[in-house]
Protein backbone atom coordinates (compact mmCIF):
# COMPACT_ATOMS: atom_id res chain seq x y z
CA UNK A 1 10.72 -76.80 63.43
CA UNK A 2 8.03 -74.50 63.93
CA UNK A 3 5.33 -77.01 63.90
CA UNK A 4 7.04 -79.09 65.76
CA UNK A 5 7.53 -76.42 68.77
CA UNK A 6 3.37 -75.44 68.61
CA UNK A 7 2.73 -79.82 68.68
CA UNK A 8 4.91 -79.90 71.86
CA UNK A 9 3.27 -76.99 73.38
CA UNK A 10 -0.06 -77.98 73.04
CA UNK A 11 0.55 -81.31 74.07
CA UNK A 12 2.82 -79.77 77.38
CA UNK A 13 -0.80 -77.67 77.95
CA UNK A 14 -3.13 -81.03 77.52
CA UNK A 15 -0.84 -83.21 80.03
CA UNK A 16 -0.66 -79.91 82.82
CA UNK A 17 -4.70 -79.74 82.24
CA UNK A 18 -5.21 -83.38 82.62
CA UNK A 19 -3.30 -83.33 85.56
CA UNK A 20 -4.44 -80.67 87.25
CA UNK A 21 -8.46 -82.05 86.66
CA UNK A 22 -9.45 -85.09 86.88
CA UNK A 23 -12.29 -84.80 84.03
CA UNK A 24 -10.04 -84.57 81.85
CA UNK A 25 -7.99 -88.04 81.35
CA UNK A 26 -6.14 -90.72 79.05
CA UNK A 27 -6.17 -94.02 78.94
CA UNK A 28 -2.89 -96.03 79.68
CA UNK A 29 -1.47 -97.49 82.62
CA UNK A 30 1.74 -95.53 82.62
CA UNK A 31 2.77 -92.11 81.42
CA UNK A 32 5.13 -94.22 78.45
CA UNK A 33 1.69 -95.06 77.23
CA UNK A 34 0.23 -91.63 77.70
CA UNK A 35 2.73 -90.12 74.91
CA UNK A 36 1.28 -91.21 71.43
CA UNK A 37 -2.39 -90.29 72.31
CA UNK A 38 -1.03 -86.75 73.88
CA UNK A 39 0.59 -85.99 70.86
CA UNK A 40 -2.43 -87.27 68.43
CA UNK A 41 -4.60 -85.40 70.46
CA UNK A 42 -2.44 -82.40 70.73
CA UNK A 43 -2.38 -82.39 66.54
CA UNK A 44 -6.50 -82.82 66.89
CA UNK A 45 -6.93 -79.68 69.00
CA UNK A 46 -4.40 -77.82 66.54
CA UNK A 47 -6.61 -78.79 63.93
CA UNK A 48 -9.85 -77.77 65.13
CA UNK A 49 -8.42 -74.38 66.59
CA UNK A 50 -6.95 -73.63 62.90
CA UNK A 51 -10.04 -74.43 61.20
CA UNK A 52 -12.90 -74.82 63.18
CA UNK A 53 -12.48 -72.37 65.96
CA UNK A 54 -12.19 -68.79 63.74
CA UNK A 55 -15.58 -69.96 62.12
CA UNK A 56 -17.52 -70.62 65.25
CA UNK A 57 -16.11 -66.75 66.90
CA UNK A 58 -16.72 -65.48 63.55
CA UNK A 59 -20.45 -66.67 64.01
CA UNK A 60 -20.64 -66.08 67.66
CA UNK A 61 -19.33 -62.09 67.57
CA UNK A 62 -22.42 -61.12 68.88
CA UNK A 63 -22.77 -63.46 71.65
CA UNK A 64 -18.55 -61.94 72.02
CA UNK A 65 -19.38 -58.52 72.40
CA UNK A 66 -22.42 -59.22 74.85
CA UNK A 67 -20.59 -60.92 77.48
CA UNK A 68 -17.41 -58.69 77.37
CA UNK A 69 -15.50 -61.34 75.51
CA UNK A 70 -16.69 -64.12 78.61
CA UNK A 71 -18.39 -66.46 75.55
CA UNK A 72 -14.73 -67.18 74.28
CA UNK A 73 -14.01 -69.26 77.71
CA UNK A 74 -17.29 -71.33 75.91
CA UNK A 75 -15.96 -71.60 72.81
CA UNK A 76 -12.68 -72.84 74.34
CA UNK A 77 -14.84 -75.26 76.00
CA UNK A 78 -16.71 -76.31 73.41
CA UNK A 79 -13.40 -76.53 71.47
CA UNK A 80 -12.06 -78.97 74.10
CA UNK A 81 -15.02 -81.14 73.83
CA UNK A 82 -15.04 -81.35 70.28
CA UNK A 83 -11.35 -82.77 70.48
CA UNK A 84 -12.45 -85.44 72.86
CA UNK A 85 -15.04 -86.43 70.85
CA UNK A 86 -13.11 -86.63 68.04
CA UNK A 87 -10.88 -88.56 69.54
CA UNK A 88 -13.24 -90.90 71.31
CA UNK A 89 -14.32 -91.56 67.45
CA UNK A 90 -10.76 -92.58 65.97
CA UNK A 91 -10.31 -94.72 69.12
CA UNK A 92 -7.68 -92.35 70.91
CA UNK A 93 -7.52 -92.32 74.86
CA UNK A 94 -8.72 -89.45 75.45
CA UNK A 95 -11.81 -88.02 77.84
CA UNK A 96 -13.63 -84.73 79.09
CA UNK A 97 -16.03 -85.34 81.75
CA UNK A 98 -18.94 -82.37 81.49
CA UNK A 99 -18.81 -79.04 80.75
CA UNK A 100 -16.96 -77.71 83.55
CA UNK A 101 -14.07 -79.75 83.32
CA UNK A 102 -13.61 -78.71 79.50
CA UNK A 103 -14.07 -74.85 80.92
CA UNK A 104 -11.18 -75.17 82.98
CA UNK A 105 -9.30 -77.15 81.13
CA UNK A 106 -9.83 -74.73 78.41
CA UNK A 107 -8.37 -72.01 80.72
CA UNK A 108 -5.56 -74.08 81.96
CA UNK A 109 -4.38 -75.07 78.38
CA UNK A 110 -4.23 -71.05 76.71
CA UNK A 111 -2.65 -70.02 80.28
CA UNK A 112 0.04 -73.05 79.72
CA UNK A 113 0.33 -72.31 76.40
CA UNK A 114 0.56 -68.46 76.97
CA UNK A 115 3.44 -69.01 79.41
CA UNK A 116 5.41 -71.53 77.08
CA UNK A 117 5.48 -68.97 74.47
CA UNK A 118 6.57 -66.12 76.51
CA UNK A 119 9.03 -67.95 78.94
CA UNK A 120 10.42 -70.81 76.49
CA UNK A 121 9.66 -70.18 73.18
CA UNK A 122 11.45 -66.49 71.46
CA UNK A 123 9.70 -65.09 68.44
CA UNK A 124 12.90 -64.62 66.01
């Protein structure tokens, strides 16, 4: 149930962000055939925040302390962009246009995903 809750939270986050910008899409004519991708791609950018992610802050704590904890918007972004290329490689709808898009996008997905845990989601 659990994993089921954090799937359906990220993916919430990814369709608000690719919403709100518009370098950050999917492909499909309709939002019926929107679902599958958001929810692959949701599971991809699980994935590489469980495994990748902690490895590239773990290497990048210097960079972390030196910018007051700003480099860890570019790791988000970098994060983001990783996911959509992954994704461009198995075939999967889904796009980031530039660097600035994935910035904001990054923002917009940990504030959505913030707010879903605090408002919706109760820690038992």
């Amino acid at each position: 149930m659990k994993f089921l809750a954090w799937l359906l939270t990220n993916a919430a986050a990814l369709a608000v962000a690719a919403w709100l910008l518009d370098g950050i899409s999917f492909e499909g004519s309709d939002w019926q055939a929107k679902i599958l991708p958001l929810l692959m791609v949701a599971l991809i950018l699980g994935l590489v925040s469980m495994y990748v992610e902690p490895v590239v802050k773990f290497l990048s704590i210097p960079f972390i302390i030196l910018s007051i904890g700003l480099f860890l918007l570019v790791i988000n972004a970098l994060m983001l962009m990783l996911t959509a290329w992954i994704a461009d490689k198995v075939d999967i709808g889904f796009h980031v246009d530039g660097f600035w898009n994935a910035l904001f996008g990054g923002i917009i997905i940990t504030l959505v995903c913030g707010f879903i845990d605090v408002a919706v989601l109760e820690d038992d």
